[in-house]
C-alpha atoms as a PDB file:
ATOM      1  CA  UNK A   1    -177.804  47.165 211.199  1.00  0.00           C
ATOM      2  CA  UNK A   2    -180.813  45.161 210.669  1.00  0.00           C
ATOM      3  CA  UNK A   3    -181.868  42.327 207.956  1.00  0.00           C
ATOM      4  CA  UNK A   4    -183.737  42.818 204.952  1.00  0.00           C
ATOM      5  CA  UNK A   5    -186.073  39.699 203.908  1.00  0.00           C
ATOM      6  CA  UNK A   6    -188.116  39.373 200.592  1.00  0.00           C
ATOM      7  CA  UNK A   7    -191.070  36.569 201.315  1.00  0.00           C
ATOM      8  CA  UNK A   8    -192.073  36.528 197.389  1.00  0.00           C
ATOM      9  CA  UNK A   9    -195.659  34.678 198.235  1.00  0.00           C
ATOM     10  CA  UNK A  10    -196.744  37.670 199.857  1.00  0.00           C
ATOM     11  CA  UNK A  11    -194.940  40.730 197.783  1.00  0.00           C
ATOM     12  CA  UNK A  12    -193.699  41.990 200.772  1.00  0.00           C
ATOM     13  CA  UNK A  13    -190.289  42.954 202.025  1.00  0.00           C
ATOM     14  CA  UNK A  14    -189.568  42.609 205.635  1.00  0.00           C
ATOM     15  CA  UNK A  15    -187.336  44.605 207.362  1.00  0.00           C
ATOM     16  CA  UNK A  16    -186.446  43.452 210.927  1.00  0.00           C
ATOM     17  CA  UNK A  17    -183.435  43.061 213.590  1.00  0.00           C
ATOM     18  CA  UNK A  18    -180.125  41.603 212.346  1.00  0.00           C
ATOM     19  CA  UNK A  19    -180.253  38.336 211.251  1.00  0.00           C
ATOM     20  CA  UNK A  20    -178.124  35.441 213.572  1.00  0.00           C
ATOM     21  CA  UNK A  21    -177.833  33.000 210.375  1.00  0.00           C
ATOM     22  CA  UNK A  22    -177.847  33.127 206.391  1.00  0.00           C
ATOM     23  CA  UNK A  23    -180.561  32.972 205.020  1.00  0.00           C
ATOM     24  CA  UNK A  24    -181.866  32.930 201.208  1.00  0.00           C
ATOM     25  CA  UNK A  25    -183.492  36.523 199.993  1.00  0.00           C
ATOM     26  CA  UNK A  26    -181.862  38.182 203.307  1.00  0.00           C
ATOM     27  CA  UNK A  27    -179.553  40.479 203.090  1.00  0.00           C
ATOM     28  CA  UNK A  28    -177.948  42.507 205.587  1.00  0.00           C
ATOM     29  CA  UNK A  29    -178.560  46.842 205.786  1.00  0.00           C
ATOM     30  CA  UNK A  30    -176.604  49.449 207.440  1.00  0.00           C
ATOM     31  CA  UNK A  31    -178.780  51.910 208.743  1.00  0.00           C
ATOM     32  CA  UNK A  32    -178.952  54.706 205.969  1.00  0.00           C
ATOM     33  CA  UNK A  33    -179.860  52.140 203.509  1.00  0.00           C
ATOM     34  CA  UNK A  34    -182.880  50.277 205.400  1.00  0.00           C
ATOM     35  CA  UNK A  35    -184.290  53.999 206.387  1.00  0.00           C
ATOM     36  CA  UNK A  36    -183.915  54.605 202.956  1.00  0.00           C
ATOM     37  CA  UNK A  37    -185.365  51.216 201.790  1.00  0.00           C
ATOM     38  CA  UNK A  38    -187.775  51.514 198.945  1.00  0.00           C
ATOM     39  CA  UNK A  39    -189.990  48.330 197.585  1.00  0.00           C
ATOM     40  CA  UNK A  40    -191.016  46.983 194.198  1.00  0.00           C
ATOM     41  CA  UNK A  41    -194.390  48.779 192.993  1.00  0.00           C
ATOM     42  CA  UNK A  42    -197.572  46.351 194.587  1.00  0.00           C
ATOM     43  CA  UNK A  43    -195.259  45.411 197.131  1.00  0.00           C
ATOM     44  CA  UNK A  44    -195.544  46.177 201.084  1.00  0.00           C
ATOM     45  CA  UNK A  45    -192.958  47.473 203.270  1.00  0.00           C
ATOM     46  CA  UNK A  46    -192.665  45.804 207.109  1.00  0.00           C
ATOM     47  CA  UNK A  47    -191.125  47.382 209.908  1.00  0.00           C
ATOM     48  CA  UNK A  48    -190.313  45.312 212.667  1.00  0.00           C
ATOM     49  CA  UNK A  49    -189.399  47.895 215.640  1.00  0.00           C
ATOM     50  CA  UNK A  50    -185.675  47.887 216.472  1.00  0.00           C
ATOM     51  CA  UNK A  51    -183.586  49.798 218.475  1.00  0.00           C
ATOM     52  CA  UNK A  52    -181.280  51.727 216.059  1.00  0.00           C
ATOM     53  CA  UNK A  53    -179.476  52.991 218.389  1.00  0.00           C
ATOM     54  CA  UNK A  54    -175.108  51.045 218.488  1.00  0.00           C
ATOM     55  CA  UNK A  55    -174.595  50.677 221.591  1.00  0.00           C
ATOM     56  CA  UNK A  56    -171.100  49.561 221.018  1.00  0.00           C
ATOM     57  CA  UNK A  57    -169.013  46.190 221.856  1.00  0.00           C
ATOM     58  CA  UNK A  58    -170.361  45.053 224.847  1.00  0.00           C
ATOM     59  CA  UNK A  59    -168.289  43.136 227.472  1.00  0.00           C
ATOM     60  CA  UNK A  60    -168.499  39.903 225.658  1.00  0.00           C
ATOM     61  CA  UNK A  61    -167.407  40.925 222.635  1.00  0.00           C
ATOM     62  CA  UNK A  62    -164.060  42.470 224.002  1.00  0.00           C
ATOM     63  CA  UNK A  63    -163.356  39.422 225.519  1.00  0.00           C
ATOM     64  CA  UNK A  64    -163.662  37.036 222.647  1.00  0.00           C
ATOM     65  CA  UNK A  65    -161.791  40.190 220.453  1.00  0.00           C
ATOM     66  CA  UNK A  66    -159.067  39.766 223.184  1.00  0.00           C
ATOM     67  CA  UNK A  67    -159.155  35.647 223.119  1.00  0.00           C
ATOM     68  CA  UNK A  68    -158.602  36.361 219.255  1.00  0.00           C
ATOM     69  CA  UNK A  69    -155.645  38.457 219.744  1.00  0.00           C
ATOM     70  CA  UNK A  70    -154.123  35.953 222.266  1.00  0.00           C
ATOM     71  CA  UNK A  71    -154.413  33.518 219.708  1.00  0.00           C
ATOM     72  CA  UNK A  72    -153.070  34.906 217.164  1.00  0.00           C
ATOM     73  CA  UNK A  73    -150.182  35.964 218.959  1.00  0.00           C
ATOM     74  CA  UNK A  74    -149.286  32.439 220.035  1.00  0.00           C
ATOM     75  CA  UNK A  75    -146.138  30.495 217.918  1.00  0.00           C
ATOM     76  CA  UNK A  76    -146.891  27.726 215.734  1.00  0.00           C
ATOM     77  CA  UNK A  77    -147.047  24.469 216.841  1.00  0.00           C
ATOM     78  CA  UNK A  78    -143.544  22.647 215.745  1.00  0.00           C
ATOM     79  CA  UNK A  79    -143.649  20.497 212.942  1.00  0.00           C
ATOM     80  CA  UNK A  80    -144.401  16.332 213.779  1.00  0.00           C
ATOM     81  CA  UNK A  81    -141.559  14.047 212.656  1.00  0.00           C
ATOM     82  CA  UNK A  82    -143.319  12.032 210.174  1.00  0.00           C
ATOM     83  CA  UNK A  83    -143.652   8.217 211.215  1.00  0.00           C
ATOM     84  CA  UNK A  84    -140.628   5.798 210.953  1.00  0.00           C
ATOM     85  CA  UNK A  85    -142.842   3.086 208.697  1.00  0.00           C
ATOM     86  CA  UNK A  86    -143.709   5.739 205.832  1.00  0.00           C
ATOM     87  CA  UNK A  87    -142.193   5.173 202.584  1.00  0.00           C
ATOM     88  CA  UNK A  88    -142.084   8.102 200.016  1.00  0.00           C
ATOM     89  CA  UNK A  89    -140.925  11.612 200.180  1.00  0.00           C
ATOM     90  CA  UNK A  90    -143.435  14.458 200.451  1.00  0.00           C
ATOM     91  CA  UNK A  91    -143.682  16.665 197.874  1.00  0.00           C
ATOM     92  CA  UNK A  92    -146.516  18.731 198.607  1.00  0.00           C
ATOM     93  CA  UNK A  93    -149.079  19.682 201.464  1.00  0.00           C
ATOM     94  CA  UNK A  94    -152.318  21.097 201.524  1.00  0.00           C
ATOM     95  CA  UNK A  95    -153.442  21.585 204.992  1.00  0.00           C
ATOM     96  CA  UNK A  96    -153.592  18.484 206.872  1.00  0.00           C
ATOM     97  CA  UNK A  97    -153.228  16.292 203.879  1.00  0.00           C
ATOM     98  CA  UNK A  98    -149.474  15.520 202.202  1.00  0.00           C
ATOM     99  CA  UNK A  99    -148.764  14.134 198.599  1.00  0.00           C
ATOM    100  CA  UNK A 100    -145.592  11.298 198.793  1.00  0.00           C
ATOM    101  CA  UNK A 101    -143.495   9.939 196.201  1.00  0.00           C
ATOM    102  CA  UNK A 102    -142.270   6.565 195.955  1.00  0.00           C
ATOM    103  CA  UNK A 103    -138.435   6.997 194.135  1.00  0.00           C
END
């Protein structure tokens, strides 16, 4: 994969190694589409040299893709007893937050 960049001052389109943050005018390429990557007419084409070639997960990303699976094989946490000095009743929750009634 590697990261298309348009730097409109210039006319040029750069095309480099994969990009570690978003960025406006970047956008991400497999690698059929940036060897097949054409520019607008009057505009120039950079190359930045990459290697190409996947060399597959490495061991750091197995271990965080194993971390993920541990996680998300852990039970939820139980539910808190909600605090003896609230008044209300819940009626709804959105994430942290809770929406009480007062009857």
């Amino acid at each position: 994969m590697q990261t298309l960049t348009y730097v409109y001052a210039d006319q040029t389109a750069v095309l480099g190694p994969l990009a570690t943050y978003a960025e406006p005018h970047a956008y991400d390429l497999c690698a059929v589409h940036s060897e097949r990557l054409s520019a607008p007419r009057g505009w120039e084409v950079l190359r930045l040299a990459t290697d190409l070639h996947d060399r597959g997960p490495n061991h750091d990303d197995l271990l965080a893709l194993a971390d993920a699976v541990r996680e998300a094989g852990r039970p939820l946490a139980a539910p808190r007893p909600a605090p003896a000095d609230e008044t209300g009743r819940e009626t709804s929750r959105r994430g942290h937050l809770r929406v009480l009634t007062t009857d």
